[in-house]
PDB file of N, CA and C in Angstrom:
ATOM      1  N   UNK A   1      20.746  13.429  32.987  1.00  0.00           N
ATOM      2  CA  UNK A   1      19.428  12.971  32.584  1.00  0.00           C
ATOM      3  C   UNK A   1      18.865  13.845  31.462  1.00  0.00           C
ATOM      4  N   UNK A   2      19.136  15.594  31.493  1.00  0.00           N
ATOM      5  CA  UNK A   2      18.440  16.013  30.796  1.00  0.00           C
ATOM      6  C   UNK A   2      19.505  16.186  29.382  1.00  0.00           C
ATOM      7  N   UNK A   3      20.544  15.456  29.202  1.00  0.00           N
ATOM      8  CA  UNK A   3      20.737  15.387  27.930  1.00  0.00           C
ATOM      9  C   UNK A   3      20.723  14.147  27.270  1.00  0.00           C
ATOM     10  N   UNK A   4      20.024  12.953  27.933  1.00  0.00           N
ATOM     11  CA  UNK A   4      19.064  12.046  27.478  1.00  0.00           C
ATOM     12  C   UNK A   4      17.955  12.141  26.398  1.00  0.00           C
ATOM     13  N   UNK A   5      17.377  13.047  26.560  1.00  0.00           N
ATOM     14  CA  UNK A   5      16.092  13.220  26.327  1.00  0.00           C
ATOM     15  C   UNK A   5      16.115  13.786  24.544  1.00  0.00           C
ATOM     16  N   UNK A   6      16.870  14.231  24.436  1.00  0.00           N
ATOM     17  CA  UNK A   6      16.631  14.544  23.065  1.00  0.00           C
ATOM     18  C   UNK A   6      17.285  12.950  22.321  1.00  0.00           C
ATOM     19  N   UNK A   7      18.165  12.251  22.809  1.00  0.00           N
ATOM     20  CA  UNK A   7      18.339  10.693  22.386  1.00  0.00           C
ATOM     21  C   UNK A   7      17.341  10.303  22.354  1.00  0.00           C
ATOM     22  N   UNK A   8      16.508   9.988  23.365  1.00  0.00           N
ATOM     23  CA  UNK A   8      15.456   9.191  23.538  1.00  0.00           C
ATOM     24  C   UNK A   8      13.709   9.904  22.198  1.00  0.00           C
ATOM     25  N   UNK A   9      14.006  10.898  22.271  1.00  0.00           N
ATOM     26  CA  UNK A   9      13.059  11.582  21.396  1.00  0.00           C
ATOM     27  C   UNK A   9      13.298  11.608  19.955  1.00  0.00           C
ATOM     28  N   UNK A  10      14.744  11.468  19.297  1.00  0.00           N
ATOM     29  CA  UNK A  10      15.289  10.954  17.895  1.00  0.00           C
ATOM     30  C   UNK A  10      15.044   8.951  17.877  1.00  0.00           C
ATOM     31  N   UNK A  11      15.188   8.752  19.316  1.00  0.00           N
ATOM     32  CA  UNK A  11      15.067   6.919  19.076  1.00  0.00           C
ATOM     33  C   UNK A  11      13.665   6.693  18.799  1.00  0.00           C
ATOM     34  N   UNK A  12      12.709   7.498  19.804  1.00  0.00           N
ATOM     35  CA  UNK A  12      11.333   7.300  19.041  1.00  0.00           C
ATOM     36  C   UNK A  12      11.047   7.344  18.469  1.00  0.00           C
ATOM     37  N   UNK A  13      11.396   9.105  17.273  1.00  0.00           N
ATOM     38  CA  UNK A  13      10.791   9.139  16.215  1.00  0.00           C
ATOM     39  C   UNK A  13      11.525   8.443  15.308  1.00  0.00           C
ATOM     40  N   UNK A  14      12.229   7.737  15.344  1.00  0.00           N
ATOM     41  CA  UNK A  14      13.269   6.948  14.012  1.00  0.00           C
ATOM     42  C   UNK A  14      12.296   5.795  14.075  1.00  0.00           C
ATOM     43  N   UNK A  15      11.675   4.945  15.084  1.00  0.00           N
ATOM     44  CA  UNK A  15      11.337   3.976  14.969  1.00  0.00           C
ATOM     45  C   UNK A  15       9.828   4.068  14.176  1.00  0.00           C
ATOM     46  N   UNK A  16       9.595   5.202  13.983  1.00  0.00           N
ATOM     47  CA  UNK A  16       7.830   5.342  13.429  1.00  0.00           C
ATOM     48  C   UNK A  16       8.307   5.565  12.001  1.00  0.00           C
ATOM     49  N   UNK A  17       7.665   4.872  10.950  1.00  0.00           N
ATOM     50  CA  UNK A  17       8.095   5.463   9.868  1.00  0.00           C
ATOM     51  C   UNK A  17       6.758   5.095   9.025  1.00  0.00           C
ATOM     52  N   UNK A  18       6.337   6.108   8.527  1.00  0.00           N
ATOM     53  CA  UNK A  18       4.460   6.121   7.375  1.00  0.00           C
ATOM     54  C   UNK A  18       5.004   6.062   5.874  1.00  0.00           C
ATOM     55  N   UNK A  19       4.123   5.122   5.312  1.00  0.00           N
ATOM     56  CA  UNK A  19       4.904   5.175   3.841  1.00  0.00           C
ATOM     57  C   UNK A  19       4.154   6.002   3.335  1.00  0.00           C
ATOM     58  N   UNK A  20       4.275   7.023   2.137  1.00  0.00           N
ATOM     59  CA  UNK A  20       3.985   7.673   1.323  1.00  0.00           C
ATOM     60  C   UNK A  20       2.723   7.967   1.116  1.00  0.00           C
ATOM     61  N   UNK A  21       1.727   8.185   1.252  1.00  0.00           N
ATOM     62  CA  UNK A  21       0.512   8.030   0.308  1.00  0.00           C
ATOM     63  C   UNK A  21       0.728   8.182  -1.073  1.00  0.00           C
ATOM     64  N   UNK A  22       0.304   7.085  -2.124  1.00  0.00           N
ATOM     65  CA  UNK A  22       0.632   7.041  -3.426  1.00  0.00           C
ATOM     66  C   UNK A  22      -0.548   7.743  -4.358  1.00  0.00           C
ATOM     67  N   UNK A  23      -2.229   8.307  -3.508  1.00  0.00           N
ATOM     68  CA  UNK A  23      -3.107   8.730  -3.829  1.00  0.00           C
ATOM     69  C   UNK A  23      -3.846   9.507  -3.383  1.00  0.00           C
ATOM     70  N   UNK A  24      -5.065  10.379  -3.972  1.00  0.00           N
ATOM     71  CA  UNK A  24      -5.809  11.004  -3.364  1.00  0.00           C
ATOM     72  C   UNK A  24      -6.578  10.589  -3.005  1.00  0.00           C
ATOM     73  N   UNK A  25      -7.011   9.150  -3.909  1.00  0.00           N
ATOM     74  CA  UNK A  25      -8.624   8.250  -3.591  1.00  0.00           C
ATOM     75  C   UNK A  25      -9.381   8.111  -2.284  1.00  0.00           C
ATOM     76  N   UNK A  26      -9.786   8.024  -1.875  1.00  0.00           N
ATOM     77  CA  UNK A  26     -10.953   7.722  -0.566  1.00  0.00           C
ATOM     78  C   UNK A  26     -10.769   5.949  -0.524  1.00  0.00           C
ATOM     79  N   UNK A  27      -9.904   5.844   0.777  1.00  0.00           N
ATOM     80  CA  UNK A  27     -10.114   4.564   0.444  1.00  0.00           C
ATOM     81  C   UNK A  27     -11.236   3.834   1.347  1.00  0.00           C
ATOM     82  N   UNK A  28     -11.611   2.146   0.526  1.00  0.00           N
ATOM     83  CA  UNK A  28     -12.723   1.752   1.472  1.00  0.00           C
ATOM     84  C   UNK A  28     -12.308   0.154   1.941  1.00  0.00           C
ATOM     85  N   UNK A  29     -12.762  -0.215   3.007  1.00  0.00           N
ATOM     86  CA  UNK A  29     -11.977  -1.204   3.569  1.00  0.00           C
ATOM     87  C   UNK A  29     -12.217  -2.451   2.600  1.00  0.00           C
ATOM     88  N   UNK A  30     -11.026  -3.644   2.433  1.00  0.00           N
ATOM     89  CA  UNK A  30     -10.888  -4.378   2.058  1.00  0.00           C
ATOM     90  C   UNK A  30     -11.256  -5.629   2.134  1.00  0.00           C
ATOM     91  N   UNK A  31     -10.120  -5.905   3.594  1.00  0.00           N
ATOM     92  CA  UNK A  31     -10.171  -6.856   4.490  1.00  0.00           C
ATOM     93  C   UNK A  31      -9.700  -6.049   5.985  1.00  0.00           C
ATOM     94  N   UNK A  32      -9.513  -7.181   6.670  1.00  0.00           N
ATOM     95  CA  UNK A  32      -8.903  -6.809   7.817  1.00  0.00           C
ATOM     96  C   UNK A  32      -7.265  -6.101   7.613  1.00  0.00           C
ATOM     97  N   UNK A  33      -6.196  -6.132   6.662  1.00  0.00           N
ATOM     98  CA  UNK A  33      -5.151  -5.918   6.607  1.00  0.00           C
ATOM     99  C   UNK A  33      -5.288  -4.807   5.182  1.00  0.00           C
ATOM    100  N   UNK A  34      -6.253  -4.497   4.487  1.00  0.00           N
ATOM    101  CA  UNK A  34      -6.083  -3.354   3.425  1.00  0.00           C
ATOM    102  C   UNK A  34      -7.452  -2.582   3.152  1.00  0.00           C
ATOM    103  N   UNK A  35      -7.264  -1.758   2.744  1.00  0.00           N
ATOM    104  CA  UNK A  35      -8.484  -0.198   2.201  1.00  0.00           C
ATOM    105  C   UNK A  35      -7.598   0.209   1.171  1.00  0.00           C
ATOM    106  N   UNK A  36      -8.658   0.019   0.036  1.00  0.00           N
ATOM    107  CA  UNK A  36      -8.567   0.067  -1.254  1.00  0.00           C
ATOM    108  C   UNK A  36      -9.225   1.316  -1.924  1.00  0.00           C
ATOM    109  N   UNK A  37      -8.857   2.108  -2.793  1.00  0.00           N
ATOM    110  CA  UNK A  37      -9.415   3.300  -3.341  1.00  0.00           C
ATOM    111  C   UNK A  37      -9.176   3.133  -5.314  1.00  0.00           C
ATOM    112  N   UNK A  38     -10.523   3.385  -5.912  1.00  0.00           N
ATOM    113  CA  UNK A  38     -10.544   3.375  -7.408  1.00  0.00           C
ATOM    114  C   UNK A  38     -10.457   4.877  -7.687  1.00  0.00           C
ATOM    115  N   UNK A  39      -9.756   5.137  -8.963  1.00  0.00           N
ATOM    116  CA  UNK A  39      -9.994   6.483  -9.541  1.00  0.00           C
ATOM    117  C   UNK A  39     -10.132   6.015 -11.305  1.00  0.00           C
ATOM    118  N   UNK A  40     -11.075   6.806 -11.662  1.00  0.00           N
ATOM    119  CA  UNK A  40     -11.468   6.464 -13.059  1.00  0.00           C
ATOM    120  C   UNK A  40     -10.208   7.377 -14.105  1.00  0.00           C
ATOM    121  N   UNK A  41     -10.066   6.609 -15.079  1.00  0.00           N
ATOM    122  CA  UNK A  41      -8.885   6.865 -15.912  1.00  0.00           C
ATOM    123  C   UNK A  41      -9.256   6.947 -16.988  1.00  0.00           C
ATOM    124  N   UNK A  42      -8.823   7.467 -18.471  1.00  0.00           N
ATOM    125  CA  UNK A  42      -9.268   7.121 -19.733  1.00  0.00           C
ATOM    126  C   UNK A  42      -8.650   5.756 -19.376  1.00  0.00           C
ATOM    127  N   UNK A  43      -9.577   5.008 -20.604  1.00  0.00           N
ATOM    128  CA  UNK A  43      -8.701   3.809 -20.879  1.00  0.00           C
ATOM    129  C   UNK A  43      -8.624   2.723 -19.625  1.00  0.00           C
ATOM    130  N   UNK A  44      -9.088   3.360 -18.584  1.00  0.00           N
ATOM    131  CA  UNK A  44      -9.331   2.432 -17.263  1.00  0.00           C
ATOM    132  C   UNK A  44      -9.382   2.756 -15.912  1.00  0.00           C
ATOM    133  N   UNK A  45      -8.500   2.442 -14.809  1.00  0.00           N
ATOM    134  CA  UNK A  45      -8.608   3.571 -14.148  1.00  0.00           C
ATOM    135  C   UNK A  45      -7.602   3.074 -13.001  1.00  0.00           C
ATOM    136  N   UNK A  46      -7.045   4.071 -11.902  1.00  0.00           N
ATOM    137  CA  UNK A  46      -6.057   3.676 -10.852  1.00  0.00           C
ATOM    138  C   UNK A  46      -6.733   2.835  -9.896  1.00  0.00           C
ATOM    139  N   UNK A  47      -5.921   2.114  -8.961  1.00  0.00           N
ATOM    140  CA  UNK A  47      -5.697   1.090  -7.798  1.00  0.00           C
ATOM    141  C   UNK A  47      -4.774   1.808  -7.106  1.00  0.00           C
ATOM    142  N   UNK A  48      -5.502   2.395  -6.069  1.00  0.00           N
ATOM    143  CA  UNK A  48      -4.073   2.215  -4.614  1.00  0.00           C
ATOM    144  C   UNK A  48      -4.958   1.649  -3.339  1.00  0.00           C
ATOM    145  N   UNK A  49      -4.263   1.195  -2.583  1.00  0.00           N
ATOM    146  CA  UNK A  49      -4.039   0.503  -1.583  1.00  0.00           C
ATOM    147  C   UNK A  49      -3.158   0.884  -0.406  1.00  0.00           C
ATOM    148  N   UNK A  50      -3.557   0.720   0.443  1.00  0.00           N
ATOM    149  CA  UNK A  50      -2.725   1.164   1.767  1.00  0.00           C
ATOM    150  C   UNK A  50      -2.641  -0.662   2.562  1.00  0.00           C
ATOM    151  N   UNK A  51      -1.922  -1.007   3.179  1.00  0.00           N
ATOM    152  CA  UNK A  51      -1.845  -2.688   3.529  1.00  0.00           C
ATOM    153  C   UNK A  51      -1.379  -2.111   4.851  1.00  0.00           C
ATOM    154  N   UNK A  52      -1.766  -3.124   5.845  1.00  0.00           N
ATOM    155  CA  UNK A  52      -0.508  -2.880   7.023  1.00  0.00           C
ATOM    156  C   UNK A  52      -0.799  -4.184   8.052  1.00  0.00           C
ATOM    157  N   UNK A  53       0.062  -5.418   8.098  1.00  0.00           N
ATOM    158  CA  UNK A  53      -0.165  -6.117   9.395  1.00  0.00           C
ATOM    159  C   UNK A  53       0.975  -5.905  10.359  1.00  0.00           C
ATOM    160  N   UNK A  54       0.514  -6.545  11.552  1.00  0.00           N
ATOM    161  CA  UNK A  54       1.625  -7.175  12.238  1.00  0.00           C
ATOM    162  C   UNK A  54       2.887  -7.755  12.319  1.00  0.00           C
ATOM    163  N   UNK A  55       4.233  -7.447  12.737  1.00  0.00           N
ATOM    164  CA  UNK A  55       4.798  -8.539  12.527  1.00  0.00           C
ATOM    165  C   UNK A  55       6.051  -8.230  13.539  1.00  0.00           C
ATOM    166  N   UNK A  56       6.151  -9.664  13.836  1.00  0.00           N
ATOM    167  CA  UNK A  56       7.068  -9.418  15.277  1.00  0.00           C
ATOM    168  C   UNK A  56       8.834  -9.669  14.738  1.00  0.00           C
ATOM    169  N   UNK A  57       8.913  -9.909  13.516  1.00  0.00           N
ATOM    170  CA  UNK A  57      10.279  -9.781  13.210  1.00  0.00           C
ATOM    171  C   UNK A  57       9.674  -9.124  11.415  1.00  0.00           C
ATOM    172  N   UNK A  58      11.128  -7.618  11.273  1.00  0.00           N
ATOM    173  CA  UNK A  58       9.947  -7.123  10.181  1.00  0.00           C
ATOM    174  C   UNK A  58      10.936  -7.794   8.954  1.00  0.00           C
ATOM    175  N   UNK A  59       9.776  -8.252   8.322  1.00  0.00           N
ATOM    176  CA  UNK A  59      10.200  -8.747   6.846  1.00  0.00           C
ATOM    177  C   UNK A  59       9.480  -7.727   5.684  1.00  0.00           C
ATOM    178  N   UNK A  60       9.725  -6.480   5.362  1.00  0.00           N
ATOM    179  CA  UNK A  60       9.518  -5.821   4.626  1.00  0.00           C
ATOM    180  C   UNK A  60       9.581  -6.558   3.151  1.00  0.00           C
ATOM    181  N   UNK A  61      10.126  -7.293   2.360  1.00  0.00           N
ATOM    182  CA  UNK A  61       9.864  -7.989   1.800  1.00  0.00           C
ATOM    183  C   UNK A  61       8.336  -8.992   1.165  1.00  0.00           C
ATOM    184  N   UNK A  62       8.165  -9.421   2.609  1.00  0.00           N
ATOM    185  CA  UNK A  62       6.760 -10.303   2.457  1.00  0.00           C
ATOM    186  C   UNK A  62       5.128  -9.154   2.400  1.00  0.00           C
ATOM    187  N   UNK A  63       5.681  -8.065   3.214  1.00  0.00           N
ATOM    188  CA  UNK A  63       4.535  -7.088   3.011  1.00  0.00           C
ATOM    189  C   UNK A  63       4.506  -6.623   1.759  1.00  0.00           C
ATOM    190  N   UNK A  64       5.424  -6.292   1.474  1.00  0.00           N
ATOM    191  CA  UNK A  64       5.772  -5.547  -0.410  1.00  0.00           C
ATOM    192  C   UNK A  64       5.071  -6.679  -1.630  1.00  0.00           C
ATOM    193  N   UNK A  65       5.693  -7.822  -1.200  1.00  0.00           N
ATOM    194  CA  UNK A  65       4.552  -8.961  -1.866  1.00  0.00           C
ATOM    195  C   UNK A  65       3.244  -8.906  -1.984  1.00  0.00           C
ATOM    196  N   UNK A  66       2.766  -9.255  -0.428  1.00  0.00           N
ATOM    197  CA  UNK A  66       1.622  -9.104  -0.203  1.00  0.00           C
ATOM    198  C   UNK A  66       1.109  -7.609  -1.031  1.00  0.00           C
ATOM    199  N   UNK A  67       1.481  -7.099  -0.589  1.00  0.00           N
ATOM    200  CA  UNK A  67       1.008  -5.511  -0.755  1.00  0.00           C
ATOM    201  C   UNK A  67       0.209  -5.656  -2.582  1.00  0.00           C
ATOM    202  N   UNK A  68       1.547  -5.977  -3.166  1.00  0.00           N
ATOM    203  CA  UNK A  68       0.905  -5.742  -4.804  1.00  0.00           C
ATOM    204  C   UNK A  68       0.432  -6.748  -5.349  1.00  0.00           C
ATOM    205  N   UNK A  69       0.186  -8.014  -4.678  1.00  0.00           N
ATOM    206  CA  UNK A  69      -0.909  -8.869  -4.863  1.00  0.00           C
ATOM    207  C   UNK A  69      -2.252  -8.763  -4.134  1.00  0.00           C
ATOM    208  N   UNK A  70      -2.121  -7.929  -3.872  1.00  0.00           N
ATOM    209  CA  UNK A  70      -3.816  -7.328  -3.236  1.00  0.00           C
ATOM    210  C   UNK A  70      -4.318  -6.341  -4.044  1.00  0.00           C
ATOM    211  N   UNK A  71      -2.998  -5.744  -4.678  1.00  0.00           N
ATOM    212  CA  UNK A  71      -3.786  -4.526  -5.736  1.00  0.00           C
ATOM    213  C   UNK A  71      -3.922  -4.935  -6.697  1.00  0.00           C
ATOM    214  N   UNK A  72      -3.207  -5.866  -7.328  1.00  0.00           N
ATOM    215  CA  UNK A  72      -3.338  -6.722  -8.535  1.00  0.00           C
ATOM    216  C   UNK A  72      -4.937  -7.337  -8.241  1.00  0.00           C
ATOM    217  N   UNK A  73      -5.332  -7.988  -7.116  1.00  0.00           N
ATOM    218  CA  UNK A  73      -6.499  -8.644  -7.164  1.00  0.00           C
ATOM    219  C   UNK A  73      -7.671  -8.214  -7.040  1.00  0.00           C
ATOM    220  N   UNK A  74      -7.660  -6.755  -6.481  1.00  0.00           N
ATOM    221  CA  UNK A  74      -8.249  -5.835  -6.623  1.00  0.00           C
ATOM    222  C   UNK A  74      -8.577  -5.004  -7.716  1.00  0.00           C
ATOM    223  N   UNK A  75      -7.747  -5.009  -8.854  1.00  0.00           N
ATOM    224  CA  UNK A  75      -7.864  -4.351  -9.872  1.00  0.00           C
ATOM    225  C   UNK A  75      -8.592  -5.479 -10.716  1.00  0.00           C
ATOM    226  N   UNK A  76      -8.531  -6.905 -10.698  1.00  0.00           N
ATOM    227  CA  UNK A  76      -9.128  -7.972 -11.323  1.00  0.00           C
ATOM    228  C   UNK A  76     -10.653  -7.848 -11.088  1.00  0.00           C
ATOM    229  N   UNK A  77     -10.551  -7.834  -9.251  1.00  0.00           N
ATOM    230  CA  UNK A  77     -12.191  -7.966  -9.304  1.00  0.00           C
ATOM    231  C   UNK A  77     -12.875  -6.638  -9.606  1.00  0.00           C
ATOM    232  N   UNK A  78     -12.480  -5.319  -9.417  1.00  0.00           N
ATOM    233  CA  UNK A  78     -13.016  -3.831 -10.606  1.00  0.00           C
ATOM    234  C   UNK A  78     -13.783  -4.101 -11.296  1.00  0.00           C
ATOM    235  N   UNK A  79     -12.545  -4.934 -12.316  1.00  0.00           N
ATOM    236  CA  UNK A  79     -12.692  -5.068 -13.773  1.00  0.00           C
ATOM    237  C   UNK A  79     -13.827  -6.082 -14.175  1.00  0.00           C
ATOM    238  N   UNK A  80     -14.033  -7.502 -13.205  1.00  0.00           N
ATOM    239  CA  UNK A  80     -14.971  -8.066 -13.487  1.00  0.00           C
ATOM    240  C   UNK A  80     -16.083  -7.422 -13.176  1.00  0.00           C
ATOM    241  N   UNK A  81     -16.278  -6.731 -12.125  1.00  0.00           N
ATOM    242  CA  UNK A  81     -17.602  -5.729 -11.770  1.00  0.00           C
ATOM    243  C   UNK A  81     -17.973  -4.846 -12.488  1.00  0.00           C
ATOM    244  N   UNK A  82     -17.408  -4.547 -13.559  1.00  0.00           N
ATOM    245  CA  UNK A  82     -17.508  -3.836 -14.760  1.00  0.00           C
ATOM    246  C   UNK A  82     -17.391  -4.762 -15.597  1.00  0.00           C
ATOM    247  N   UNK A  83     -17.470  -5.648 -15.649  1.00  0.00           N
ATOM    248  CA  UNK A  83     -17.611  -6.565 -17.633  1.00  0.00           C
ATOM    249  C   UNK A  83     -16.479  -6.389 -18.174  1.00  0.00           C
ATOM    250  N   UNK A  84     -15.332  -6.086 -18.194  1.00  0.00           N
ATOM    251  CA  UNK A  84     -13.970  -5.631 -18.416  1.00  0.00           C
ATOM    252  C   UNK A  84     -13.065  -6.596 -18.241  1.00  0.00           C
ATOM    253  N   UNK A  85     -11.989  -6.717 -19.012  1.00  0.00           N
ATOM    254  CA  UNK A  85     -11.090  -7.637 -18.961  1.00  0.00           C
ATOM    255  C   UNK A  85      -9.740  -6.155 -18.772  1.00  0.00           C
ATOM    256  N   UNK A  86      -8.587  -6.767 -18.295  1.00  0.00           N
ATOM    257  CA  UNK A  86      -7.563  -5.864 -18.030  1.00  0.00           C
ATOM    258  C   UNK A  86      -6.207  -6.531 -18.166  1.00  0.00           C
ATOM    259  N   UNK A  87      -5.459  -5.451 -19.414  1.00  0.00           N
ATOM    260  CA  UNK A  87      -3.749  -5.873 -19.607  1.00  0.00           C
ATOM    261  C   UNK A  87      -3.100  -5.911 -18.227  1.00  0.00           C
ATOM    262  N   UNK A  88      -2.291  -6.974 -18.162  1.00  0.00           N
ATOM    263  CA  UNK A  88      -1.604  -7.701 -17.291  1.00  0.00           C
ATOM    264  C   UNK A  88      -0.746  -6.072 -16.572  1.00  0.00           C
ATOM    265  N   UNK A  89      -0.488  -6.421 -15.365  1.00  0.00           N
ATOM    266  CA  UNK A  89       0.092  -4.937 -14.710  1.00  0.00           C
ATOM    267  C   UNK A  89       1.188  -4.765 -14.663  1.00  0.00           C
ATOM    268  N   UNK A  90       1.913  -4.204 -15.489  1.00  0.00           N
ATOM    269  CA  UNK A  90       3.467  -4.344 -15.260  1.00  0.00           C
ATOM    270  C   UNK A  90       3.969  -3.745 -13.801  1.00  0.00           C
ATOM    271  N   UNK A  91       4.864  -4.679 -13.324  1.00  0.00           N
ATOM    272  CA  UNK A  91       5.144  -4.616 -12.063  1.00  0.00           C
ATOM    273  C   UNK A  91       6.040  -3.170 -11.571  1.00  0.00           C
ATOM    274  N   UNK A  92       6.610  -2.964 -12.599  1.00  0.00           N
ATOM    275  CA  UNK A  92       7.367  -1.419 -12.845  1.00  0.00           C
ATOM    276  C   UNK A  92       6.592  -0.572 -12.356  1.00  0.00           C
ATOM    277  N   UNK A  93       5.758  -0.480 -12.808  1.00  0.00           N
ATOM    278  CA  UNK A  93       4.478   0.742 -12.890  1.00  0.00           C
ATOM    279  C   UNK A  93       3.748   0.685 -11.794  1.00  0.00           C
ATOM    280  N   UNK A  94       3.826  -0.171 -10.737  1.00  0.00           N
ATOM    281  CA  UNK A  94       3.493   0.035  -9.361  1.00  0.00           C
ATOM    282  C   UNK A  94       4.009   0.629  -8.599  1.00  0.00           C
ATOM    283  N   UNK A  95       4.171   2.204  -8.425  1.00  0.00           N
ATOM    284  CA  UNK A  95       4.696   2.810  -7.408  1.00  0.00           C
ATOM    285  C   UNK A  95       4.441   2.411  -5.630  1.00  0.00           C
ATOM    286  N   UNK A  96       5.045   1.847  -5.093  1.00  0.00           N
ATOM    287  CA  UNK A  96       5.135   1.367  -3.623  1.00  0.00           C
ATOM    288  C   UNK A  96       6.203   2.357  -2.615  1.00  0.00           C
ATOM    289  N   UNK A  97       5.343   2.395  -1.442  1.00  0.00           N
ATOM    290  CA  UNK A  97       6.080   3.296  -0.098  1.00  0.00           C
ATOM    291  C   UNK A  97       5.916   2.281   0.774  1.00  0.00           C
ATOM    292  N   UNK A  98       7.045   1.646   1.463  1.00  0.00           N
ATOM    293  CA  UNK A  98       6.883   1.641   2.693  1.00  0.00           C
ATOM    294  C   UNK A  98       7.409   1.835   4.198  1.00  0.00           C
ATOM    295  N   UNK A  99       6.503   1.971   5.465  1.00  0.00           N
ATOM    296  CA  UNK A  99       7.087   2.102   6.437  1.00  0.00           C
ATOM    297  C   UNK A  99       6.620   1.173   7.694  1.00  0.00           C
ATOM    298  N   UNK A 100       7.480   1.356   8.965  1.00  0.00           N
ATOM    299  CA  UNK A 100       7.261   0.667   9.629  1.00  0.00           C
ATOM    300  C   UNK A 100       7.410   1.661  11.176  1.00  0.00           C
ATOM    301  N   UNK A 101       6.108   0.934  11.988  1.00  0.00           N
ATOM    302  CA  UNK A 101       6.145   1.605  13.363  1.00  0.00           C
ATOM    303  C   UNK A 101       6.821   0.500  14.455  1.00  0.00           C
ATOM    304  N   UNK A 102       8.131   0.729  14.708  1.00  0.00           N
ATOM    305  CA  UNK A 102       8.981  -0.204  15.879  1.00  0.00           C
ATOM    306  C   UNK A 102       8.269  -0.373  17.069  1.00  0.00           C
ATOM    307  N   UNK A 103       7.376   0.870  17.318  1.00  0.00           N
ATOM    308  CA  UNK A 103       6.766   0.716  18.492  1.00  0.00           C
ATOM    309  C   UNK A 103       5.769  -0.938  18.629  1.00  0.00           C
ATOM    310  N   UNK A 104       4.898  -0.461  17.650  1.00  0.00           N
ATOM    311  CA  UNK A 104       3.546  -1.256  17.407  1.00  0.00           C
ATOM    312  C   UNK A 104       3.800  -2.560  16.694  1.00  0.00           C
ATOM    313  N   UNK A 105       5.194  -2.480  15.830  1.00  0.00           N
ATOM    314  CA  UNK A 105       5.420  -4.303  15.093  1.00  0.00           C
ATOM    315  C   UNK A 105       4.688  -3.689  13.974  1.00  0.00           C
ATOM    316  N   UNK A 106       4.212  -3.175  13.492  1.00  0.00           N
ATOM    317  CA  UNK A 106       2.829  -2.889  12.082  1.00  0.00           C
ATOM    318  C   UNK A 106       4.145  -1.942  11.124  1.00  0.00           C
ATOM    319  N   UNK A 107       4.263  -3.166  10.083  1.00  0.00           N
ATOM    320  CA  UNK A 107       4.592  -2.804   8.651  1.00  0.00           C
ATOM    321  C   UNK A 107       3.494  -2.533   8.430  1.00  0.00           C
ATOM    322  N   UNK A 108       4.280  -1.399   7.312  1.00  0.00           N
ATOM    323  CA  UNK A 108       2.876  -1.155   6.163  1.00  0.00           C
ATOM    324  C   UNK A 108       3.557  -0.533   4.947  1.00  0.00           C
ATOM    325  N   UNK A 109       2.208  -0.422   3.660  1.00  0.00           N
ATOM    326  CA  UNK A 109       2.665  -0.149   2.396  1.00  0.00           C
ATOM    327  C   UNK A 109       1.467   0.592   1.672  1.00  0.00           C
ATOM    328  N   UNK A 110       2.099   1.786   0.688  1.00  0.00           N
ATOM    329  CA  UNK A 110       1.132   2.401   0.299  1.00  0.00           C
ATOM    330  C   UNK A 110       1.268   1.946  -1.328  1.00  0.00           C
ATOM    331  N   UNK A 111       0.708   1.784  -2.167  1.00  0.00           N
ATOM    332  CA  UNK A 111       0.925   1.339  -3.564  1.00  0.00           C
ATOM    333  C   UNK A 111      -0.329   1.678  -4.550  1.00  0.00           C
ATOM    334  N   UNK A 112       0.066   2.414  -5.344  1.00  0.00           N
ATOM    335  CA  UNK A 112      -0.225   2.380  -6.896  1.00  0.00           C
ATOM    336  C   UNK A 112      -0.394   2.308  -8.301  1.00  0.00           C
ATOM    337  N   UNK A 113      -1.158   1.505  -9.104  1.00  0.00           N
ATOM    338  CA  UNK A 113      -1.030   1.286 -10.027  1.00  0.00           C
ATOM    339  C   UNK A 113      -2.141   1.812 -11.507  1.00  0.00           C
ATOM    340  N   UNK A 114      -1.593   2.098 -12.364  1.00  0.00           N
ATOM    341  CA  UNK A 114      -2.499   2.693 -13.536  1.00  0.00           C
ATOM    342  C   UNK A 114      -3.004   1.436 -14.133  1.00  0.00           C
ATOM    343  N   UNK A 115      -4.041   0.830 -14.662  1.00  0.00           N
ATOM    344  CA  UNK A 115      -4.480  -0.766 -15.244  1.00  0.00           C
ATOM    345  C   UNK A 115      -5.088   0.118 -16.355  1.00  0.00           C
ATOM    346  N   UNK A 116      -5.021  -0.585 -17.464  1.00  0.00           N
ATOM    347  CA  UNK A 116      -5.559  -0.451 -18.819  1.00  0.00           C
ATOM    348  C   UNK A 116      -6.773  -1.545 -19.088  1.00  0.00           C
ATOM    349  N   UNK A 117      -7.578  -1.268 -19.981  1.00  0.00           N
ATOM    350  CA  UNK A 117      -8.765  -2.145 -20.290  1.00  0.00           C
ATOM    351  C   UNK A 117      -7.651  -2.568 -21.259  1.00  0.00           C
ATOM    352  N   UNK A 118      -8.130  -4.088 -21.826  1.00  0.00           N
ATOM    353  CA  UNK A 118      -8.253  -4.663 -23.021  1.00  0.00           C
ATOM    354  C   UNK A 118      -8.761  -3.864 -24.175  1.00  0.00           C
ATOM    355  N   UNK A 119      -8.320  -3.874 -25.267  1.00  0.00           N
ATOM    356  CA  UNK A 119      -9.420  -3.599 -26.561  1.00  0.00           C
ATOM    357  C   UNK A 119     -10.087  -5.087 -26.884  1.00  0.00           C
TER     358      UNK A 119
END
């Protein structure tokens, strides 16, 4: 039994996994599934995002989607709240982490992106 236990204590912690934090920002809630944080930039300013739902079979894939279409839409509405229009986000330039807790079913994703104003 007691050389169980260190198995069982590597199976747990393998199954928890936190993605990255991609920022320092303070983030503030979104929706129910993201908290969003601005940092002012020359020229414009960062988007990160932390995302995380449910999911009972994990499709890391569909969260990673999700994930940078929330920061993308987030960086849109910024920009309209400022009178600002913003160059399209190259998808490159979105640094993304993610992880997943086996215990709980909850993917999640940490992501950042630099957005430029228009001239």
């Amino acid at each position: 039994m007691r050389a169980l236990l260190p198995l069982a204590g590597m199976i747990f912690l393998s199954a928890c996994a936190t993605p990255v934090k991609q920022s320092t920002a303070p983030l503030s809630q979104y929706d129910k599934n993201t908290k969003y944080g601005i940092e002012a930039r020359p020229g414009g300013f960062g988007v990160s995002i932390y995302y995380s739902r449910y999911q009972f079979i994990p499709e890391s894939d569909a969260v990673a989607g999700a994930c940078k279409q929330a920061l993308t839409s987030i960086a849109h509405e910024h920009a309209d709240k400022m009178g600002r229009e913003i160059e399209n986000i190259n998808e490159q330039a979105i640094r993304i982490s993610m992880g997943r807790n086996g215990m709980t079913g909850i993917t999640s994703c940490s992501a950042y992106a630099p957005v430029k104003f228009k001239e």
